[in-house]
Protein backbone atom coordinates (compact mmCIF):
# COMPACT_ATOMS: atom_id res chain seq x y z
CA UNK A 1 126.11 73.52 111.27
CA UNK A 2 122.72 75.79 111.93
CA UNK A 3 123.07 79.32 110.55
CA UNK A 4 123.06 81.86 113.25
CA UNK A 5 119.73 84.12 113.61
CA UNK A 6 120.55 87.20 113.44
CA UNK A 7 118.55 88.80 116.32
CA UNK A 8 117.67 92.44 114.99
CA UNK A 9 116.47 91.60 112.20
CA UNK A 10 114.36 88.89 114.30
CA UNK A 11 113.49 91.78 116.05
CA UNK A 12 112.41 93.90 113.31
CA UNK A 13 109.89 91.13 112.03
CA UNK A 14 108.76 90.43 115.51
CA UNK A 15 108.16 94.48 116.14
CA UNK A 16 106.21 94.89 112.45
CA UNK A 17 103.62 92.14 113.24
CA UNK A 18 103.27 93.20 116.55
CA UNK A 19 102.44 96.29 115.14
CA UNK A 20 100.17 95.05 112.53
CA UNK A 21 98.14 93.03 115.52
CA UNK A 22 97.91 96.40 117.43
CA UNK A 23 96.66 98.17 114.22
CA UNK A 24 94.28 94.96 113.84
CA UNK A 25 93.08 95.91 117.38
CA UNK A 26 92.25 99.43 116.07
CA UNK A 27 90.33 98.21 112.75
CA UNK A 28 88.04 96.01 115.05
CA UNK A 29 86.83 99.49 116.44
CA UNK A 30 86.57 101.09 113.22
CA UNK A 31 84.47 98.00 111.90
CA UNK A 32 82.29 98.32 114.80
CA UNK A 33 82.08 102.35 115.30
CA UNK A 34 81.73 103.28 111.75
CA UNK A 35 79.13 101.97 110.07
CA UNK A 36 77.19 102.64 113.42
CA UNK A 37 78.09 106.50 113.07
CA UNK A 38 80.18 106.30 116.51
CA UNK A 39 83.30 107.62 117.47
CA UNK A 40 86.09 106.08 117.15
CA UNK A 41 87.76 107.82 119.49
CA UNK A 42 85.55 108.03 122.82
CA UNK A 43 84.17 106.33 124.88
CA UNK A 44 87.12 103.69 124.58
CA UNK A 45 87.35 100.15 124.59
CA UNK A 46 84.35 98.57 126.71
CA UNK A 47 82.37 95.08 126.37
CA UNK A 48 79.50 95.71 124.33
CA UNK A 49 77.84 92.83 126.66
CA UNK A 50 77.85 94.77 129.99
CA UNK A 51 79.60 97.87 128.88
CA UNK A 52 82.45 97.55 131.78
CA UNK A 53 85.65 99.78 130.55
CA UNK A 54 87.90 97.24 128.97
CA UNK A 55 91.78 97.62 131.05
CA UNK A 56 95.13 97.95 128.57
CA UNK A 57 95.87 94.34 129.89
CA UNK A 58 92.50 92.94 128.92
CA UNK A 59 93.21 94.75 125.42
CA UNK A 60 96.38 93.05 124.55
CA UNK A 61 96.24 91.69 120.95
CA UNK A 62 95.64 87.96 120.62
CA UNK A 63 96.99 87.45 124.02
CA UNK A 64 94.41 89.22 125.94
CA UNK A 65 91.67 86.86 124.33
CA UNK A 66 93.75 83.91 125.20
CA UNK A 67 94.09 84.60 128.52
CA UNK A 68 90.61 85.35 129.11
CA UNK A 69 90.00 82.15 127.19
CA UNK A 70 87.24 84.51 124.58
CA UNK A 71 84.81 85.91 127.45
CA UNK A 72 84.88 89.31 129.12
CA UNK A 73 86.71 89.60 132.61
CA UNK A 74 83.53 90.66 134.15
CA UNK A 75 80.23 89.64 132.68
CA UNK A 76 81.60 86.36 131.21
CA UNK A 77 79.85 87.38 127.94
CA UNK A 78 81.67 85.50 124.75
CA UNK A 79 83.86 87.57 122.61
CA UNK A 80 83.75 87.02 118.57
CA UNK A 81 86.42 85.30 117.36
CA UNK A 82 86.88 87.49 114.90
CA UNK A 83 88.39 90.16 117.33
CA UNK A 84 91.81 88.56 117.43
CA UNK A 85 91.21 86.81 114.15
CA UNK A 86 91.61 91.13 112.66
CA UNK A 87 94.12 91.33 114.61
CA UNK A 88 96.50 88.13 113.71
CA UNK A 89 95.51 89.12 109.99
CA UNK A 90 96.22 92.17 110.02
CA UNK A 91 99.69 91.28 112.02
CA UNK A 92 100.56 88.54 109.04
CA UNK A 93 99.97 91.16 106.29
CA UNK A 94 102.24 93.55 107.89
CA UNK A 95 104.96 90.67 108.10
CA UNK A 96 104.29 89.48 105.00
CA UNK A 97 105.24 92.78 103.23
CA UNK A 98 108.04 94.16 105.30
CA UNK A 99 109.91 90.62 103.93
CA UNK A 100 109.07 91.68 100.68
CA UNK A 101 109.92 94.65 101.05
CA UNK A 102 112.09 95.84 104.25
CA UNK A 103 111.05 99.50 104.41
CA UNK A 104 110.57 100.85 101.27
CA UNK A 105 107.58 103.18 100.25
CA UNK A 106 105.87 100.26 98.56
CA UNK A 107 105.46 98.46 101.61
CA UNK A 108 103.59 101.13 103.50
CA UNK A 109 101.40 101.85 100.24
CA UNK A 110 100.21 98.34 99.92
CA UNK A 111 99.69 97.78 103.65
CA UNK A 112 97.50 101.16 103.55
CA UNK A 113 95.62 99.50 100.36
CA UNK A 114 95.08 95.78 102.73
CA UNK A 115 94.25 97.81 105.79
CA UNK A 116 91.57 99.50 103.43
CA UNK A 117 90.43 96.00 102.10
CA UNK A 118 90.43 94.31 105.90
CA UNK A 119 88.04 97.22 106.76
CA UNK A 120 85.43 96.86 103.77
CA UNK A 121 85.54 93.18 104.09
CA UNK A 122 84.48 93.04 107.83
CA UNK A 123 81.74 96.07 107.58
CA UNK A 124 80.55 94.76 104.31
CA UNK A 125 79.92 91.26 106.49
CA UNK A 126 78.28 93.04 108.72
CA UNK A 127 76.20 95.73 107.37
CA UNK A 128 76.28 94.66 103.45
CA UNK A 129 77.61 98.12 103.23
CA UNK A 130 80.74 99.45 102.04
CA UNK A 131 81.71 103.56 103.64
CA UNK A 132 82.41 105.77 100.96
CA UNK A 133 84.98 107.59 103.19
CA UNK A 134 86.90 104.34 102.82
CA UNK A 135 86.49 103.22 98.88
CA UNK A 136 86.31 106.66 97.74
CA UNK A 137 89.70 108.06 100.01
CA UNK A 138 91.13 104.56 98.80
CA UNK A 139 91.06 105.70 95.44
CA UNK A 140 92.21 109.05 95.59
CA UNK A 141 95.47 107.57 97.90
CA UNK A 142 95.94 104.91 95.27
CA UNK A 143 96.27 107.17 92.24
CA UNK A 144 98.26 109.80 94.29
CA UNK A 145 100.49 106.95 95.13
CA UNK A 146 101.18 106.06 91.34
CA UNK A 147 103.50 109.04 91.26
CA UNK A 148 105.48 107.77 93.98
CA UNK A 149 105.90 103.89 92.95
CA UNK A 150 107.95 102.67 89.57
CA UNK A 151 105.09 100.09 89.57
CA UNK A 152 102.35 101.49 88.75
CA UNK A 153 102.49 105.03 86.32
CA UNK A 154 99.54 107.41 87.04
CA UNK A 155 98.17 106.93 83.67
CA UNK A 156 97.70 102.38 84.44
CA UNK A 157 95.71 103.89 87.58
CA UNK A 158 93.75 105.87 86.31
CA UNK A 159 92.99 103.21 83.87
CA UNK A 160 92.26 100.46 86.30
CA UNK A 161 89.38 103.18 87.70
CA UNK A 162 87.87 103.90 85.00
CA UNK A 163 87.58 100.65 83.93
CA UNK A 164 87.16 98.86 87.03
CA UNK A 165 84.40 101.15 88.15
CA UNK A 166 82.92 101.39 84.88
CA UNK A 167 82.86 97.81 84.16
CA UNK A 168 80.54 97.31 87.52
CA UNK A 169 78.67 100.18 87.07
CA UNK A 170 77.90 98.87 83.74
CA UNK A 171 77.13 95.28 85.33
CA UNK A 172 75.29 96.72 87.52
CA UNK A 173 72.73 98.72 85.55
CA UNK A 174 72.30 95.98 83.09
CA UNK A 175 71.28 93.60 86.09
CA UNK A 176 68.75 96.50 87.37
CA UNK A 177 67.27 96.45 83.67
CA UNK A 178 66.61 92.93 83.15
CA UNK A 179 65.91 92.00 87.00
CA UNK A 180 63.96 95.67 87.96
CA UNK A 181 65.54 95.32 91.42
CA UNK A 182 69.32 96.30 92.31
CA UNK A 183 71.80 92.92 92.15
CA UNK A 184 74.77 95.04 92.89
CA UNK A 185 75.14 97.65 95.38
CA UNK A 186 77.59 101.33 94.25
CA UNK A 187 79.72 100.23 96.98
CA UNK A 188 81.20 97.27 95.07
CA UNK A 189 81.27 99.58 91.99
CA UNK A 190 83.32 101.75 94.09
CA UNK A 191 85.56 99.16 95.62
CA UNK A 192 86.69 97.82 92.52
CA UNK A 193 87.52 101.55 91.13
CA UNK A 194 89.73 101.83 94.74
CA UNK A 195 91.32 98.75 93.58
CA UNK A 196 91.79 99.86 89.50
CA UNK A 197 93.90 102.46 91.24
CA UNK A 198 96.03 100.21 93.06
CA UNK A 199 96.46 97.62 90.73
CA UNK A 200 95.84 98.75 87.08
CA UNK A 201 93.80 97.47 84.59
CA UNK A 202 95.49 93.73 84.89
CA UNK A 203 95.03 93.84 88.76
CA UNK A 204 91.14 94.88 87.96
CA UNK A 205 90.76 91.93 85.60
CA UNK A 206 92.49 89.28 87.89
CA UNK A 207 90.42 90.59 90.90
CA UNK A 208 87.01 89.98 89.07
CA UNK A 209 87.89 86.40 87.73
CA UNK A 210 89.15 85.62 90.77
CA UNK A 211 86.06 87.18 92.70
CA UNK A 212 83.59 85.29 90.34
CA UNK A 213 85.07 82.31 90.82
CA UNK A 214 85.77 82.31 94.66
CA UNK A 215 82.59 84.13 95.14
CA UNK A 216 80.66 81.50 93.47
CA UNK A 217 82.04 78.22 95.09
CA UNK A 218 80.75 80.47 98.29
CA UNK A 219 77.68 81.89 97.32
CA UNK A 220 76.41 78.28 96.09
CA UNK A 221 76.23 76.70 99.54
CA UNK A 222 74.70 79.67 101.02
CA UNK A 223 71.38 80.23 98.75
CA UNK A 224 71.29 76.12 98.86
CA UNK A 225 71.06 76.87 102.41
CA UNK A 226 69.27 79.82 102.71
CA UNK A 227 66.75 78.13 99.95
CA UNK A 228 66.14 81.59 98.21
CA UNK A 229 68.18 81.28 95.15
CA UNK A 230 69.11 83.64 93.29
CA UNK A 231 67.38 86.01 95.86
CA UNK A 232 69.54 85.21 98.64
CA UNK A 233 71.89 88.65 99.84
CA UNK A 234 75.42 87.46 99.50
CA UNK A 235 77.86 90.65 100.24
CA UNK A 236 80.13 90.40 97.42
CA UNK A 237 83.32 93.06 98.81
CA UNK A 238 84.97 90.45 100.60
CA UNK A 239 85.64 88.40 97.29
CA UNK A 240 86.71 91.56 95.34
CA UNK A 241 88.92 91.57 98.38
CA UNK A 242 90.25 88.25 98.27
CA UNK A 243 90.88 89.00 94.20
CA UNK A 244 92.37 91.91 94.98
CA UNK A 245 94.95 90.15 97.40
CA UNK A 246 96.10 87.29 95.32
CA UNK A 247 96.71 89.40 92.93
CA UNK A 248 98.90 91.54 95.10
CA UNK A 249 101.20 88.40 95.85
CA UNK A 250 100.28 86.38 93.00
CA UNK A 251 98.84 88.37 90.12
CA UNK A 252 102.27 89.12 87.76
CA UNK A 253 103.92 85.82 87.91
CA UNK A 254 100.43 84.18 87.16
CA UNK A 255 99.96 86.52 84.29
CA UNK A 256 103.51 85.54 83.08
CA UNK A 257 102.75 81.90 83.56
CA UNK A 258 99.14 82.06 81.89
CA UNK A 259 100.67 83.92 78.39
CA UNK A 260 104.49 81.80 78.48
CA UNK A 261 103.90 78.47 79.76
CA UNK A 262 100.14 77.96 79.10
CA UNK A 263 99.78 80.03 75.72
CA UNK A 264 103.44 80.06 74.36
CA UNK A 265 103.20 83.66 74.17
């Protein structure tokens, strides 16, 4: 016999990752408008193409570019991809933690924290770039927020700042010195502070062998490519990012694993 579904609770997921797409809709603008030194209020939505005013059902998350099979109603110009591709990620990440968590604080602290990394992926794509107003106000909200969670005490954050910044900062200076030209920018010594106060010293150390490694397997085909070596401008927030994520969903059970299973510890 099949289980019944219960519907409100169906309802509930359907309404948080609708939710999440709609918030995904907003980041696209902030991505866009920020860096750019725009408003992100006014003028509102419009193709960048022609400029036309873009109408509420022409703006509907993921569905809107469907319809419209990725082009704009009016000029026809082609619309990135990555529009609804914020917007479904964005929608999933929502999802994801409301059935991890239901409604509980921690939910709406670590969706702030991946709404923070979405953002600073997608500029730092873009501009190789990453706003202070976001990294810096990401760090102050994560160490407020360590008095509010039984995860994470105020002193780990503070901790995972100091070190995580540090450790970059440190990185970085030492790569100045022996190169005499900057190999990584303040804004990825920044982002991994914002991190160190969501995650803690453990989450910082995950994050950067994660980064390294992701970010390597990555960067590898693109100076290859690019045939600049060593010299070629990879953006390297998104990986920190993707560190940063994993070890959100990942991080303490691999940590358990790593000392028990593979160490005996």
């Amino acid at each position: 016999m099949f289980q019944s579904i219960d519907a409100w609770s169906l309802a509930r997921q359907v309404w948080v990752f609708a939710a999440g797409c709609c918030l995904g809709s907003f980041f696209n603008v902030v991505i866009y408008r920020l860096p750019a030194g725009k408003s992100l209020v006014t003028p509102g939505s419009h193709c960048p193409g022609c400029g036309h005013a873009i109408a509420f059902y022409d703006n509907i998350p993921i569905f809107s570019y469907l319809l419209l099979m990725g082009k704009c109603r009016y000029c026809r110009g082609r619309i990135s991809i990555r529009y609804p591709a914020v917007e479904a990620i964005t929608g999933l990440f929502a999802l994801g933690l409301f059935l991890r968590y239901g409604w509980e604080a921690q939910f709406a602290i670590e969706f702030v924290f991946i709404s923070l990394l979405i953002l600073i992926t997608f500029i730092d794509l873009d501009t190789y770039e990453i706003p202070n107003v976001l990294s810096l106000s990401g760090t102050v909200f994560g160490f407020l927020c360590s008095f509010a969670t039984p995860r994470l005490s105020w002193t780990d954050s503070l901790l995972g700042i100091l070190i995580g910044g540090g450790s970059f900062y440190a990185i970085a200076a030492l790569f100045q010195y022996l190169r005499k030209k900057e190999g990584m920018g303040m804004g990825d010594v920044k982002l991994l502070g914002m991190i160190g106060a969501f995650l803690g010293l453990p989450g910082v150390l995950l994050t950067i062998m994660v980064s390294s490694i992701v970010g390597t397997l990555a960067g590898l085909p693109v100076m290859w490519r690019s045939r600049e070596g060593m010299s070629t401008r990879i953006p390297f927030g998104p990986f920190l990012a993707i560190g940063a994520i994993c070890y959100l969903f990942w991080g303490p059970a691999f940590i358990q694993w790593y000392l028990s299973d593979f160490w005996g510890a």
